[in-house]
PDB file of N, CA and C in Angstrom:
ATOM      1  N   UNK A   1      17.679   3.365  18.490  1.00  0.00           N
ATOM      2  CA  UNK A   1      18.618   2.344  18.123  1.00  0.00           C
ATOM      3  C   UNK A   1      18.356   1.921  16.671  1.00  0.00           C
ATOM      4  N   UNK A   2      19.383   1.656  15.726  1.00  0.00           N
ATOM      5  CA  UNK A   2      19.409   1.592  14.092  1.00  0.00           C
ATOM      6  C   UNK A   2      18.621  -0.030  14.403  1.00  0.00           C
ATOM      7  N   UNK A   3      18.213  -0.426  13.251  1.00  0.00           N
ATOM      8  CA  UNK A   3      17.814  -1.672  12.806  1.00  0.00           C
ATOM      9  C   UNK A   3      18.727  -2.253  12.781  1.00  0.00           C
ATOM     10  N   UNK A   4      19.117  -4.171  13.101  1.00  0.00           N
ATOM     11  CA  UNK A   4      20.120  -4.843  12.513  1.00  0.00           C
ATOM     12  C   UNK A   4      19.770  -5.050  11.208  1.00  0.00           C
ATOM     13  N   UNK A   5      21.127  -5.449  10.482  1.00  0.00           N
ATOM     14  CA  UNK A   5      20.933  -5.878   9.161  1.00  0.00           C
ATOM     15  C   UNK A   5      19.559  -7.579   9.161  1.00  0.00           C
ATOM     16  N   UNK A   6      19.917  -7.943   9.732  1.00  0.00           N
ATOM     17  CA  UNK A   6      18.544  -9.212   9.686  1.00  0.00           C
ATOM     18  C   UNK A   6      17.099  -8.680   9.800  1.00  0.00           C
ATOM     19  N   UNK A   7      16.801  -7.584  10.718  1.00  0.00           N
ATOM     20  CA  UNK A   7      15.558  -7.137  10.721  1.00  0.00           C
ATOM     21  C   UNK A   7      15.142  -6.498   9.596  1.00  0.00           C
ATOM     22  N   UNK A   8      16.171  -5.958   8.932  1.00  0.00           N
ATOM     23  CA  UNK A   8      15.811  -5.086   7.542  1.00  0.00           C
ATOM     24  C   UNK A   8      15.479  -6.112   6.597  1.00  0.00           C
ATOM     25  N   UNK A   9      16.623  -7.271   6.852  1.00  0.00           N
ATOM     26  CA  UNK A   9      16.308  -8.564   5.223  1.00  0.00           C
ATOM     27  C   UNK A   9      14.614  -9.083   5.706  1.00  0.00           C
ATOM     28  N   UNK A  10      14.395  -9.145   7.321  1.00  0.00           N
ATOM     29  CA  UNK A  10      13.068  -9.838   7.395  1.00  0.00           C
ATOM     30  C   UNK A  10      11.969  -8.471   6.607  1.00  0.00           C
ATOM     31  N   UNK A  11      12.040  -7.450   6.938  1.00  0.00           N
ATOM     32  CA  UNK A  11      11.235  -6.343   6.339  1.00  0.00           C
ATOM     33  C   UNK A  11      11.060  -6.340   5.279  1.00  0.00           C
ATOM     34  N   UNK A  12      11.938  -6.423   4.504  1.00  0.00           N
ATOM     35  CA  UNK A  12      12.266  -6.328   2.760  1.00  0.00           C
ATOM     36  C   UNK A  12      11.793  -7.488   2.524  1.00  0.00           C
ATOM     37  N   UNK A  13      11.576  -9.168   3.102  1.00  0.00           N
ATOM     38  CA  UNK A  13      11.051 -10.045   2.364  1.00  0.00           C
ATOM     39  C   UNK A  13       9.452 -10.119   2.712  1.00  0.00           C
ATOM     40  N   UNK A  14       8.978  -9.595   4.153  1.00  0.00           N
ATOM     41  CA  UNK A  14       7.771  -9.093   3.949  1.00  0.00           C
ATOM     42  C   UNK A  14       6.981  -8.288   3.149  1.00  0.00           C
ATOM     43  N   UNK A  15       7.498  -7.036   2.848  1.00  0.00           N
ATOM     44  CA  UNK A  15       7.524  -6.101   1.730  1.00  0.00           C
ATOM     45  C   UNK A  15       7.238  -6.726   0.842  1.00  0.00           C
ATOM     46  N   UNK A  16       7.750  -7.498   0.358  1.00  0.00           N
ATOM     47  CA  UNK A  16       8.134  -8.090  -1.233  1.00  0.00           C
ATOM     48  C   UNK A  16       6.749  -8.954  -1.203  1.00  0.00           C
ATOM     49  N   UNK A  17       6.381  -9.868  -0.461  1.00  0.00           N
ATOM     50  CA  UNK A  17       5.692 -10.960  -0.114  1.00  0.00           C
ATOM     51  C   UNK A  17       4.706 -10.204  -0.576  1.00  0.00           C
ATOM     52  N   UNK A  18       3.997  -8.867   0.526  1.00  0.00           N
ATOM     53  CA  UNK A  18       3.013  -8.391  -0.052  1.00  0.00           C
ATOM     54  C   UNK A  18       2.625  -8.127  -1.207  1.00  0.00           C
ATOM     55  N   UNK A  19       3.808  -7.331  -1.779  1.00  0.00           N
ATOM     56  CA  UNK A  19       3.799  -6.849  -2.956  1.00  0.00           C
ATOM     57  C   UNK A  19       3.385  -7.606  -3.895  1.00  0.00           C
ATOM     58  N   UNK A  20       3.810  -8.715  -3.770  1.00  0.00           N
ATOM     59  CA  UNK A  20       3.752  -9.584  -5.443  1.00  0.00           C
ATOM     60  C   UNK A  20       2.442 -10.290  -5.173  1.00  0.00           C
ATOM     61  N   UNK A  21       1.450 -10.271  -4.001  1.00  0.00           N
ATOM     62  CA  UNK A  21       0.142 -10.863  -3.741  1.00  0.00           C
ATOM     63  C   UNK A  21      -0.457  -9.586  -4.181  1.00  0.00           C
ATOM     64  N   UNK A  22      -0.633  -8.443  -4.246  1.00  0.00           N
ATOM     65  CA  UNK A  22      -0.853  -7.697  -4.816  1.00  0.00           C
ATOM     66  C   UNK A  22      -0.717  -7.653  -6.214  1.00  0.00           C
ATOM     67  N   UNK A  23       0.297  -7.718  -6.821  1.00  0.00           N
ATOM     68  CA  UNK A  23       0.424  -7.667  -8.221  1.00  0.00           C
ATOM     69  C   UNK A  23      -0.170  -9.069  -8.733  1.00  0.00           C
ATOM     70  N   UNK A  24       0.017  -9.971  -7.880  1.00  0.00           N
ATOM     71  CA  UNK A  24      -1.349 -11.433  -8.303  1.00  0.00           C
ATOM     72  C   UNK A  24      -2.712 -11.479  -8.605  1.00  0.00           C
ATOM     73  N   UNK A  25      -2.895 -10.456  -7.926  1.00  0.00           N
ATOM     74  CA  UNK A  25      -4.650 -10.228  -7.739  1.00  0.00           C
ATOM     75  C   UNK A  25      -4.987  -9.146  -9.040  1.00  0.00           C
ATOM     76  N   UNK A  26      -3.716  -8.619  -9.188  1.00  0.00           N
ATOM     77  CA  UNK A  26      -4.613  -7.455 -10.287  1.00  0.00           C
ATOM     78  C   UNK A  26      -4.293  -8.064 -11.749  1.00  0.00           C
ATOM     79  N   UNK A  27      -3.171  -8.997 -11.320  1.00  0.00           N
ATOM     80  CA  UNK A  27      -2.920 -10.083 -12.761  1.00  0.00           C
ATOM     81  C   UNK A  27      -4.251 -10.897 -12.657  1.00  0.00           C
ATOM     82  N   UNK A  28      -4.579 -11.286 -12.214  1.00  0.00           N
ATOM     83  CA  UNK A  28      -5.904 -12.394 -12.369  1.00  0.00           C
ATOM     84  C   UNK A  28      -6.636 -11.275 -12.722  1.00  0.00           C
ATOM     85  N   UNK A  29      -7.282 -10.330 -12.563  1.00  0.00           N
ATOM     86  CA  UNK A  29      -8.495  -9.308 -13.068  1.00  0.00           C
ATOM     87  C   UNK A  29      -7.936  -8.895 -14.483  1.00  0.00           C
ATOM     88  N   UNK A  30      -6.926  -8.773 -14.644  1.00  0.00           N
ATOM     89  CA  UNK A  30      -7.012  -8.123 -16.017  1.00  0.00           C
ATOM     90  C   UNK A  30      -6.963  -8.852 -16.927  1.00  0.00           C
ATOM     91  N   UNK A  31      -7.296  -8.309 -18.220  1.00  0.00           N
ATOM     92  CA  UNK A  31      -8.150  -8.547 -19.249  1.00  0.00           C
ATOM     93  C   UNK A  31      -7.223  -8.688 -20.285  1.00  0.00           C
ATOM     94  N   UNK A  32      -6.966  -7.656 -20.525  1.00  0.00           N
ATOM     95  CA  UNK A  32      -5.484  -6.836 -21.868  1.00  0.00           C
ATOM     96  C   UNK A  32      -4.096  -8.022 -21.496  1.00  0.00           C
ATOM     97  N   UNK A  33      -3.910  -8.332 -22.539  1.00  0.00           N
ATOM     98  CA  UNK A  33      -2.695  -9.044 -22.452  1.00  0.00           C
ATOM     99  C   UNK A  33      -1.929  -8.272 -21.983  1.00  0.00           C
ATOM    100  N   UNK A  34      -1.495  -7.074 -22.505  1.00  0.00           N
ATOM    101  CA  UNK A  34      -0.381  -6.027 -22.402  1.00  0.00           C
ATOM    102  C   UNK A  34      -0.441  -5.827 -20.773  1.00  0.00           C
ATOM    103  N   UNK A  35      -1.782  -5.639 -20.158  1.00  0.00           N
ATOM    104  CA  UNK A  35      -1.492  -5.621 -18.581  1.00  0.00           C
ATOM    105  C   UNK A  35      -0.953  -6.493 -18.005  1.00  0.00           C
ATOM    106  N   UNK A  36      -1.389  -8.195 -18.621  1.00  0.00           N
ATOM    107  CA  UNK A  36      -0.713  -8.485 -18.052  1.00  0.00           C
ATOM    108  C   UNK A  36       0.714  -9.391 -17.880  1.00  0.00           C
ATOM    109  N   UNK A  37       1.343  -8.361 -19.116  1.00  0.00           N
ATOM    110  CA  UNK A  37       2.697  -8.560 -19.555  1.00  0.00           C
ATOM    111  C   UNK A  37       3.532  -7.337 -18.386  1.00  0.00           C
ATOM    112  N   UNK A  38       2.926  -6.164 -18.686  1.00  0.00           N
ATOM    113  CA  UNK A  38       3.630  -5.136 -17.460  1.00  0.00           C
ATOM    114  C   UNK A  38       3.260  -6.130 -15.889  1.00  0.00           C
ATOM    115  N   UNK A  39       2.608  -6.376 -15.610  1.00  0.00           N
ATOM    116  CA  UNK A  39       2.089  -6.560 -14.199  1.00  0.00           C
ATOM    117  C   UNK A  39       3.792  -8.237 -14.238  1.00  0.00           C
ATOM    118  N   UNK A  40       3.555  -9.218 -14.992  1.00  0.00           N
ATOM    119  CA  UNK A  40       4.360 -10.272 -14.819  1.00  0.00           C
ATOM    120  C   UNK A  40       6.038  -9.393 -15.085  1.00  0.00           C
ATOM    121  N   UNK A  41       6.109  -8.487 -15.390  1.00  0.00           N
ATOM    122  CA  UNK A  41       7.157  -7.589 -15.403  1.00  0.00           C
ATOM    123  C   UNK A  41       7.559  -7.125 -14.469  1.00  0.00           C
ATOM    124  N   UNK A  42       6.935  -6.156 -13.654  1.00  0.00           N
ATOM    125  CA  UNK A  42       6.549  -5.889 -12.083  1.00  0.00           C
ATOM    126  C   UNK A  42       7.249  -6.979 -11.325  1.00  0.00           C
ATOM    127  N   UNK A  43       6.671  -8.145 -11.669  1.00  0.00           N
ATOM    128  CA  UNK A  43       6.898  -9.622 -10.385  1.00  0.00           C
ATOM    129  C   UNK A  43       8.518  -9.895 -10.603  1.00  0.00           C
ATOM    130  N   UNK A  44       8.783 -10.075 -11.938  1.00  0.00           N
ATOM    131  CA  UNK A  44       9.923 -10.500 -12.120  1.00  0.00           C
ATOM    132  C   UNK A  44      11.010  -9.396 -11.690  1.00  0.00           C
ATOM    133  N   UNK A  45      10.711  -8.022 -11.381  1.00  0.00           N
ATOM    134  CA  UNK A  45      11.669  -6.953 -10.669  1.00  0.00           C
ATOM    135  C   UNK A  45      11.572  -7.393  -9.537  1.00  0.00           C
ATOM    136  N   UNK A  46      11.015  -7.762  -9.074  1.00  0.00           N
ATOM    137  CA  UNK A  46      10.807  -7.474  -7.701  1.00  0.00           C
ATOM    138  C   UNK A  46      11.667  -9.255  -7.010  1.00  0.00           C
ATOM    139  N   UNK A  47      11.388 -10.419  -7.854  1.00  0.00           N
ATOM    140  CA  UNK A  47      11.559 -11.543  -7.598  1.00  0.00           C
ATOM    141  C   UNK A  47      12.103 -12.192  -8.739  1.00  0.00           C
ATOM    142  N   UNK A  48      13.440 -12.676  -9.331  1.00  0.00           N
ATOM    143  CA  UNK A  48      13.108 -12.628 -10.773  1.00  0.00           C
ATOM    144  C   UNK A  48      13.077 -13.995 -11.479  1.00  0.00           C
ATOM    145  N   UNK A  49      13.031 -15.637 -10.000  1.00  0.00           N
ATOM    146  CA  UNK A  49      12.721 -16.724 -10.212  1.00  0.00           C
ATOM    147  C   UNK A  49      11.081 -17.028  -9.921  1.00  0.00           C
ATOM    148  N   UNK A  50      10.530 -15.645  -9.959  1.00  0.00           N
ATOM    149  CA  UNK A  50       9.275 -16.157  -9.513  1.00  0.00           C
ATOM    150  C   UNK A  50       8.521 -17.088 -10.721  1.00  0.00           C
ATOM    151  N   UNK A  51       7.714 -17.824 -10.440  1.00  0.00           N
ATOM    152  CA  UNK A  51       6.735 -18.473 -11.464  1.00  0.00           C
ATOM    153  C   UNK A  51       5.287 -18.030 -11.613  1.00  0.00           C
ATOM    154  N   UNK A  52       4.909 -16.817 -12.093  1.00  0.00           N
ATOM    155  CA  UNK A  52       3.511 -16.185 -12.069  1.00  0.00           C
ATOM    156  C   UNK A  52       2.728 -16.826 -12.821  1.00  0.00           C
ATOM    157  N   UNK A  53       2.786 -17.625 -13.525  1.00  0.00           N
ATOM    158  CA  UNK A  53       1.829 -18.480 -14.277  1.00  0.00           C
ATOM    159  C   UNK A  53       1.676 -19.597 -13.803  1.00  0.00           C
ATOM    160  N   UNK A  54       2.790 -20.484 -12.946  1.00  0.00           N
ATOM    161  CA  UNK A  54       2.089 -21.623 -11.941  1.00  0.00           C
ATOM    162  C   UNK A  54       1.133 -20.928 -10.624  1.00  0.00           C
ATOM    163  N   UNK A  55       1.402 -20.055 -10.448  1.00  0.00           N
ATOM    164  CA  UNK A  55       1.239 -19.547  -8.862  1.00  0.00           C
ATOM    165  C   UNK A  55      -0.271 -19.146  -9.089  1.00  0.00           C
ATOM    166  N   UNK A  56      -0.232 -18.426 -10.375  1.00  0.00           N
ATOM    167  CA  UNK A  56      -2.137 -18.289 -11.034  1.00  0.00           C
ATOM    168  C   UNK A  56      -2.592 -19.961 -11.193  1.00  0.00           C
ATOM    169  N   UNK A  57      -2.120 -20.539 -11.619  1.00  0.00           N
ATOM    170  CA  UNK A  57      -2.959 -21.725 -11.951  1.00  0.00           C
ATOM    171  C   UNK A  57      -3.740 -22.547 -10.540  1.00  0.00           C
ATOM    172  N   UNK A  58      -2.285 -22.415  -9.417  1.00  0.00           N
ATOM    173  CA  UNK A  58      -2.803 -23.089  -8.133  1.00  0.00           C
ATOM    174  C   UNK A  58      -3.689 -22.353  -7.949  1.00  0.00           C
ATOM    175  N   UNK A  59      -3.884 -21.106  -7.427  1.00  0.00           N
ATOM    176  CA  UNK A  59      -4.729 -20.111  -7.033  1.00  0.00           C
ATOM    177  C   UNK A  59      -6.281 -21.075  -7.600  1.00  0.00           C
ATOM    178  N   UNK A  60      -6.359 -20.583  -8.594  1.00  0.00           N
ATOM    179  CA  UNK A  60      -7.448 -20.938  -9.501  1.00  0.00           C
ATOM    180  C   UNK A  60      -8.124 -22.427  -9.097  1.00  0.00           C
ATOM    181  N   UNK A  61      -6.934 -22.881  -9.460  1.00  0.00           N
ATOM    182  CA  UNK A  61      -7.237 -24.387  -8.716  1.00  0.00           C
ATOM    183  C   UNK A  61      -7.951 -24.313  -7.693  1.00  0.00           C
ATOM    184  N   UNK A  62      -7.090 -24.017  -6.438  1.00  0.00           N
ATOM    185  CA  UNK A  62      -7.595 -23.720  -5.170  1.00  0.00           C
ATOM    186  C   UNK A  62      -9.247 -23.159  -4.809  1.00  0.00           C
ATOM    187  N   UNK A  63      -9.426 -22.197  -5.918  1.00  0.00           N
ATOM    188  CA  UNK A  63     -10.415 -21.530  -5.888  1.00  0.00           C
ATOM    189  C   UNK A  63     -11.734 -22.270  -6.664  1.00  0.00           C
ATOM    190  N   UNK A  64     -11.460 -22.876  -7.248  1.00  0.00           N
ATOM    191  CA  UNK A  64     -12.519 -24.020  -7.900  1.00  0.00           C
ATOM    192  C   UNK A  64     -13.016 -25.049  -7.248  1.00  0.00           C
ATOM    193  N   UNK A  65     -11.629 -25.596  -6.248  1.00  0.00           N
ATOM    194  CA  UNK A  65     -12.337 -26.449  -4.758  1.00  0.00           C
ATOM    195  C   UNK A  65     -13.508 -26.213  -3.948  1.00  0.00           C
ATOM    196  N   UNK A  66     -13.402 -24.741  -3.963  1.00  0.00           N
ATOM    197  CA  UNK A  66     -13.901 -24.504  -2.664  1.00  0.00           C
ATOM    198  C   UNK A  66     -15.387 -24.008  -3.198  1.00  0.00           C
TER     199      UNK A  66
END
């Protein structure tokens, strides 16, 4: 039996979800500006209201709490 169209939009926003926690983690490690101009490039294809420079700051935040 095919997928409904809703199970595919839930797939594709899981997908995505991962994806850009992925491309978060390798933005925080890198070093080179230029990486991480491609990598905030990456995010914005994929999402293109995302905010990758608040979303690093909470992180960080978060991570200084603890």
């Amino acid at each position: 039996m095919p997928r409904i169209e809703r199970d595919r939009e839930i797939a594709k926003r899981r997908h995505r979800k991962v994806k850009i926690q992925k491309l978060i983690a390798k933005y925080m490690k890198a070093t080179a500006q230029a990486d991480k101009v491609v990598l905030a490039t990456k995010v914005r294809r994929l999402s293109p209201f995302y905010n990758l420079e608040e979303r690093v700051a909470v992180i960080k935040a978060e991570q200084a709490k603890k």
